[in-house]
C-alpha atoms as a PDB file:
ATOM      1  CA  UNK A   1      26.185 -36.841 -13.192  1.00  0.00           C
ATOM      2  CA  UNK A   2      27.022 -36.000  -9.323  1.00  0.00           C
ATOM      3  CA  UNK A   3      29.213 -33.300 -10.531  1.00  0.00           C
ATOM      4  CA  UNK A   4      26.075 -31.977 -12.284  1.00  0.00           C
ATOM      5  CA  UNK A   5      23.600 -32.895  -9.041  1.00  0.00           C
ATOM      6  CA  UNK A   6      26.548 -31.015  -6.538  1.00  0.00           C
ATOM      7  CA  UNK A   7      26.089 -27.700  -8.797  1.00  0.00           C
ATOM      8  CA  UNK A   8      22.422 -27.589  -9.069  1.00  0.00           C
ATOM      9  CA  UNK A   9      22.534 -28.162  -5.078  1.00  0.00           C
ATOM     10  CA  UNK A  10      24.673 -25.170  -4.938  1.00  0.00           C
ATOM     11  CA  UNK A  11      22.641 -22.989  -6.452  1.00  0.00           C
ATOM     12  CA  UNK A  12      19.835 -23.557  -4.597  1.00  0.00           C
ATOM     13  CA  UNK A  13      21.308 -23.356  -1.221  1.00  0.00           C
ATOM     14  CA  UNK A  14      23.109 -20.033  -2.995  1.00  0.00           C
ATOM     15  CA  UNK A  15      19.377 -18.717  -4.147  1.00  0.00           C
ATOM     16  CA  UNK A  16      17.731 -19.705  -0.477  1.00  0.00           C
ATOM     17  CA  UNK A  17      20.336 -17.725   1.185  1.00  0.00           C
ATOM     18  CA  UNK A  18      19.373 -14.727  -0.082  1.00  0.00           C
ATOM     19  CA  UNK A  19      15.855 -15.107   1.113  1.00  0.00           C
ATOM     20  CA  UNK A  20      15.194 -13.127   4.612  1.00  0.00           C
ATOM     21  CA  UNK A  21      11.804 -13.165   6.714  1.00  0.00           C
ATOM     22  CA  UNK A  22      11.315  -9.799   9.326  1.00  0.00           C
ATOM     23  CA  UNK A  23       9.670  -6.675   9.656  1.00  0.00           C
ATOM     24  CA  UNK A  24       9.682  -3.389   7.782  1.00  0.00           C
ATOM     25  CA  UNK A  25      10.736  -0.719  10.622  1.00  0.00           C
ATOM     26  CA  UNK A  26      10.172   2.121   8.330  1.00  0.00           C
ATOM     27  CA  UNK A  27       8.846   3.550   5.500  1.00  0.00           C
ATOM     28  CA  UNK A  28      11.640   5.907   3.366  1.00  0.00           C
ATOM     29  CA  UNK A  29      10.002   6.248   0.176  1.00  0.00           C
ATOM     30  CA  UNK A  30       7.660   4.886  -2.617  1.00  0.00           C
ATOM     31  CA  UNK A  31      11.062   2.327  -3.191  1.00  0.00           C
ATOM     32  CA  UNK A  32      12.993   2.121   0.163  1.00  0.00           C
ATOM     33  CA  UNK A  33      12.467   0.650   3.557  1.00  0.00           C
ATOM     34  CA  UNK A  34      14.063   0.010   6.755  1.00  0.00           C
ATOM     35  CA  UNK A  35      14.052  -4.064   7.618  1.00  0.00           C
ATOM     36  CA  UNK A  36      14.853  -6.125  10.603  1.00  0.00           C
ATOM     37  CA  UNK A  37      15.650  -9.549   9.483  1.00  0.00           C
ATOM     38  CA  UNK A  38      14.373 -12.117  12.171  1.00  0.00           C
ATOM     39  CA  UNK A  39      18.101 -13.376  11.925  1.00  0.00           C
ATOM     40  CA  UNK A  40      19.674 -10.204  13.992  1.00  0.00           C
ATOM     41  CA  UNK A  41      17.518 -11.382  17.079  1.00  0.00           C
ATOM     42  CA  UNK A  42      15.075  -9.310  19.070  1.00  0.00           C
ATOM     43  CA  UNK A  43      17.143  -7.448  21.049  1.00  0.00           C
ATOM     44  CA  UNK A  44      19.562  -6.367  18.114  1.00  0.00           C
ATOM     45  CA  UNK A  45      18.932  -2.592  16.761  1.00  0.00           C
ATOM     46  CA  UNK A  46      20.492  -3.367  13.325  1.00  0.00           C
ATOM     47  CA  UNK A  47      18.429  -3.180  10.037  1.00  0.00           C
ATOM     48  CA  UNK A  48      19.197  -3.346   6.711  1.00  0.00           C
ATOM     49  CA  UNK A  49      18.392  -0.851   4.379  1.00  0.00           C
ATOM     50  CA  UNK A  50      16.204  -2.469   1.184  1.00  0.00           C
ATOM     51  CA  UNK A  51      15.493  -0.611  -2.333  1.00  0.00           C
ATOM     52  CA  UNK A  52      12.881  -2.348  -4.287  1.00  0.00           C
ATOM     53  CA  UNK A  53      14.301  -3.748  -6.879  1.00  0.00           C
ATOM     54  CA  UNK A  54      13.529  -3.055 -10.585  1.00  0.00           C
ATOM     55  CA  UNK A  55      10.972  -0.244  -9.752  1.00  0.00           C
ATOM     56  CA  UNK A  56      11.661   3.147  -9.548  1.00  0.00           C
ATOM     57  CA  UNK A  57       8.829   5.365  -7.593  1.00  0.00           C
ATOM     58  CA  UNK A  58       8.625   9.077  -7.561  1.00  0.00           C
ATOM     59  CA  UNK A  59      10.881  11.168  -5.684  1.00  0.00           C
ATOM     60  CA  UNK A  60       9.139  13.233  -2.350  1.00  0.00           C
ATOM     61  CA  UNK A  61       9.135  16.621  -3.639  1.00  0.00           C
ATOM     62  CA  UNK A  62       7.764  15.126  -7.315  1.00  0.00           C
ATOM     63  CA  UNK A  63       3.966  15.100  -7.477  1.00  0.00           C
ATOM     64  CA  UNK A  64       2.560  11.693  -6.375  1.00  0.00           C
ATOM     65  CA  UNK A  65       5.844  11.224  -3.868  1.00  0.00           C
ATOM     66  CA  UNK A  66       4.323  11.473  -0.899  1.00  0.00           C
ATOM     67  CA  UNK A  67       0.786   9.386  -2.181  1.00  0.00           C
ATOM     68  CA  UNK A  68       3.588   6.754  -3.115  1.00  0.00           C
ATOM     69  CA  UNK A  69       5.222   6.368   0.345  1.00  0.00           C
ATOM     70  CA  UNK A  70       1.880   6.109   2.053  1.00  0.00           C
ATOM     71  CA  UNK A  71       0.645   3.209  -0.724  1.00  0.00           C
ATOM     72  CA  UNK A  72       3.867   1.172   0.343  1.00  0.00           C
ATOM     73  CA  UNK A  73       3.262   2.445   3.945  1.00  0.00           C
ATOM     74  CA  UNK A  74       0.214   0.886   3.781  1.00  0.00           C
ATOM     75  CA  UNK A  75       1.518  -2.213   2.293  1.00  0.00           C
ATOM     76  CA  UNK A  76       4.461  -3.348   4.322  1.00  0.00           C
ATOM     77  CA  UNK A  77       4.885  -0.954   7.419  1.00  0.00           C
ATOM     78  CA  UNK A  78       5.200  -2.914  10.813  1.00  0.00           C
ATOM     79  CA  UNK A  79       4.072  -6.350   8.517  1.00  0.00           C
ATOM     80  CA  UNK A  80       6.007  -9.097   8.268  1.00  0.00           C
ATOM     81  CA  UNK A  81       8.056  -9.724   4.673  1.00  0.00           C
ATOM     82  CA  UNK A  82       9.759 -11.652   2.709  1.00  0.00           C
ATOM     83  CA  UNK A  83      12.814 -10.594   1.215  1.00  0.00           C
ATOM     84  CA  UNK A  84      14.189 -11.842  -2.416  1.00  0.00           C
ATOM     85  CA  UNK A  85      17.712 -10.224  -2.208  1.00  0.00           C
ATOM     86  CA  UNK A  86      18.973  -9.472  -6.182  1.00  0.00           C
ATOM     87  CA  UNK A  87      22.026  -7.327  -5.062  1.00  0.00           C
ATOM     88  CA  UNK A  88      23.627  -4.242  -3.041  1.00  0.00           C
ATOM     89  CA  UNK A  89      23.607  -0.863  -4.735  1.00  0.00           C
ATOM     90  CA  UNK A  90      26.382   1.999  -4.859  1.00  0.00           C
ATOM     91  CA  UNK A  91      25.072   3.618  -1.933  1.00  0.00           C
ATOM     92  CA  UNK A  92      24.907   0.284   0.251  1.00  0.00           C
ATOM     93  CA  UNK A  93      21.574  -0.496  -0.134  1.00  0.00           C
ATOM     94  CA  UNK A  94      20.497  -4.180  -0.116  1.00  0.00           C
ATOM     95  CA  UNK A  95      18.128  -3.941  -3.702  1.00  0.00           C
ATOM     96  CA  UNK A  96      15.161  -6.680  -3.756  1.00  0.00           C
ATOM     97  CA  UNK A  97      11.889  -7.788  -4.055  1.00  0.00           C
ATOM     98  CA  UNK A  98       9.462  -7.546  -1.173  1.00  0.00           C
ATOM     99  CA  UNK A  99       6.471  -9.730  -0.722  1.00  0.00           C
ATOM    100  CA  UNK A 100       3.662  -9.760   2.179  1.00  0.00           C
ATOM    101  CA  UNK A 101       2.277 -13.309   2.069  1.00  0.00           C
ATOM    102  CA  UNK A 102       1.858 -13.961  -1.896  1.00  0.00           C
ATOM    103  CA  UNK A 103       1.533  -9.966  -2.423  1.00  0.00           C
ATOM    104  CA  UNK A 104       4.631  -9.217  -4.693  1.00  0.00           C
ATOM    105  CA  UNK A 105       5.040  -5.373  -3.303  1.00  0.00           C
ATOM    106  CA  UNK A 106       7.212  -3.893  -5.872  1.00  0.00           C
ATOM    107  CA  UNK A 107       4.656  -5.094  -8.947  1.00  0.00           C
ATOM    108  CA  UNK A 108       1.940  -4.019  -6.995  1.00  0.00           C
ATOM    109  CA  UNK A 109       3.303  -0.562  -6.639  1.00  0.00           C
ATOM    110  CA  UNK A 110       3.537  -0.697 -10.383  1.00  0.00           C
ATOM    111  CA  UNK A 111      -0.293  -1.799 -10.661  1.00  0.00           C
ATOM    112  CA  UNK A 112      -1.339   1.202  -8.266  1.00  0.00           C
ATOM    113  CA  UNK A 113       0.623   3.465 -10.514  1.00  0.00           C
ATOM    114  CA  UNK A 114       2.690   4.820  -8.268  1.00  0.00           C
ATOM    115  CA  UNK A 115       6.196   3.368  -9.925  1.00  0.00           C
ATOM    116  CA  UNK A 116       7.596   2.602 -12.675  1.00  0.00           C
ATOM    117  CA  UNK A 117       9.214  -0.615 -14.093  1.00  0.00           C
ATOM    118  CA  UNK A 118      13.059  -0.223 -14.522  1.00  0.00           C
ATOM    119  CA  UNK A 119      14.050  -1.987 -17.717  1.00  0.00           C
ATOM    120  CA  UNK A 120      17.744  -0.693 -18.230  1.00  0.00           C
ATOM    121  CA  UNK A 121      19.169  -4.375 -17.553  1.00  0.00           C
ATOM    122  CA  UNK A 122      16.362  -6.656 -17.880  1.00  0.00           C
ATOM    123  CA  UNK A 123      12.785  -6.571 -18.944  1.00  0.00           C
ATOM    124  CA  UNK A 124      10.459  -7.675 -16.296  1.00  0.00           C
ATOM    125  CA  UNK A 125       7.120  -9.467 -17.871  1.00  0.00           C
ATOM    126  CA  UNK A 126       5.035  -9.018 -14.559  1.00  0.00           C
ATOM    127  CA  UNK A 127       6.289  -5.432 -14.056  1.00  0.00           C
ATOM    128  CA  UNK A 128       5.466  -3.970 -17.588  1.00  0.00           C
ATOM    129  CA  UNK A 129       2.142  -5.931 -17.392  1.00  0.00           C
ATOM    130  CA  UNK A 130       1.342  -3.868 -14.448  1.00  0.00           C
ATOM    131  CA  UNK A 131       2.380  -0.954 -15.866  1.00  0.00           C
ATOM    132  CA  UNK A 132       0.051  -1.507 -18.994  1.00  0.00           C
ATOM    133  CA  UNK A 133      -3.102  -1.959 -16.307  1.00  0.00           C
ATOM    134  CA  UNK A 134      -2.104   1.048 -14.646  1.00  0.00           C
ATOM    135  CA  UNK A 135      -1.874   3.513 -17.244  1.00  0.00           C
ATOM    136  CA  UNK A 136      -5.053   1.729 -19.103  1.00  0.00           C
ATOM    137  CA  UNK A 137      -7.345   2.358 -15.616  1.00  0.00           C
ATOM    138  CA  UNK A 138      -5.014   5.963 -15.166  1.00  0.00           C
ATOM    139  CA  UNK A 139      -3.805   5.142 -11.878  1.00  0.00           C
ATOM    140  CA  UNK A 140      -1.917   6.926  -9.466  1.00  0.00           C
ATOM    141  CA  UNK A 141       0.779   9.165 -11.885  1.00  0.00           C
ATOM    142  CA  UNK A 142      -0.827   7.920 -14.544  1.00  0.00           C
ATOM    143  CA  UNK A 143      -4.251  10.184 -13.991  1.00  0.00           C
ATOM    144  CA  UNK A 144      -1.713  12.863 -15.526  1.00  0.00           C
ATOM    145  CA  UNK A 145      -1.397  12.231 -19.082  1.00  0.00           C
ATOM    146  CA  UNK A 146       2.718  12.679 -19.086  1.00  0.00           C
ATOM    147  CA  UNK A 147       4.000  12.281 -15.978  1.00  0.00           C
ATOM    148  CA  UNK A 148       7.661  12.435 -15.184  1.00  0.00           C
ATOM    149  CA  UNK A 149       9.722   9.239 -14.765  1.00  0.00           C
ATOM    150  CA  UNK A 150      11.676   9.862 -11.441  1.00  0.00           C
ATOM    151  CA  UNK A 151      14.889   9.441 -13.278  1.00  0.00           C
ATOM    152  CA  UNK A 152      14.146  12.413 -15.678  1.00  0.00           C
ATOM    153  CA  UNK A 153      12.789  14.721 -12.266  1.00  0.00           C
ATOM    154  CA  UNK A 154      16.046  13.680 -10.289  1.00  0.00           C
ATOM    155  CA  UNK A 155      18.196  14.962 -13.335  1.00  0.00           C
ATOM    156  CA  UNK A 156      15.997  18.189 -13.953  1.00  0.00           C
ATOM    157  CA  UNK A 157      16.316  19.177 -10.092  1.00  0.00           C
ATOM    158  CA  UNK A 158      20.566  18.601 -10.432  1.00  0.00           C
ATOM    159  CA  UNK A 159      20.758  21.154 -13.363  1.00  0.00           C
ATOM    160  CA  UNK A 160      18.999  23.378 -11.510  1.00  0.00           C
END
């Protein structure tokens, strides 16, 4: 029974270590900011660079990139977050879930209609429910009745 009790701690102390509080410095994209985590002090420059996890928004020169980066502009630039960290990416990238108070950002990108859920290695409830509310109003990309996914315009521009 204490072996059991020792793990569960474990796992929690594991899952609230991957939990940051700071500031978004700057907005990339619809799906990646610049963040100073209140842990690297005031005077540090360092920031970590965070890609929403499980969303995928369109890319700047794809129509609705730029209205994209300005909806999360308006939603976390220069505010303070929370950040759920799932993993780090192949380019270095710290992938997670943002939230401003209890606004989850990366569903609420998906509810504007300006990203879509990934679902490659899991199936997000709360992300595809968004998605459904989005298209159903025709929100954001989804005014257009077939608009790209980002991964489909990112591999039309390479063959190019």
């Amino acid at each position: 029974m204490r072996f059991l009790l020792a793990l569960c701690l474990l796992f929690t102390a594991a899952a609230a270590a991957d939990t940051m509080h700071g500031v978004v410095i700057v907005v990339i994209d619809g799906d990646t900011v610049l963040f100073k985590p209140d842990s690297y002090g005031a005077a540090s420059r360092a920031f970590l660079k965070l890609r929403l996890a499980d969303i995928d928004a369109p890319e700047k020169d794809q129509p609705y990139g730029d209205a994209a980066t300005q909806a999360l502009t308006a939603l976390v630039l220069k505010q303070r977050v929370e950040v759920d960290t799932v993993a780090t990416d192949d380019y270095g990238r710290t992938v997670a879930y943002l939230r401003t108070g209890a606004l989850q950002v990366n569903a609420e990108l998906v509810r504007r209609g300006y990203a879509w859920p990934l679902t490659r290695y899991r199936r997000n409830a709360e992300l595809l429910d968004a998605q459904r509310e989005a298209r159903h109003i025709r929100r954001g990309v989804w005014q257009d009745p077939a608009p790209t996914p980002p991964w489909i315009w990112r591999r039309s521009t390479r063959e190019k």
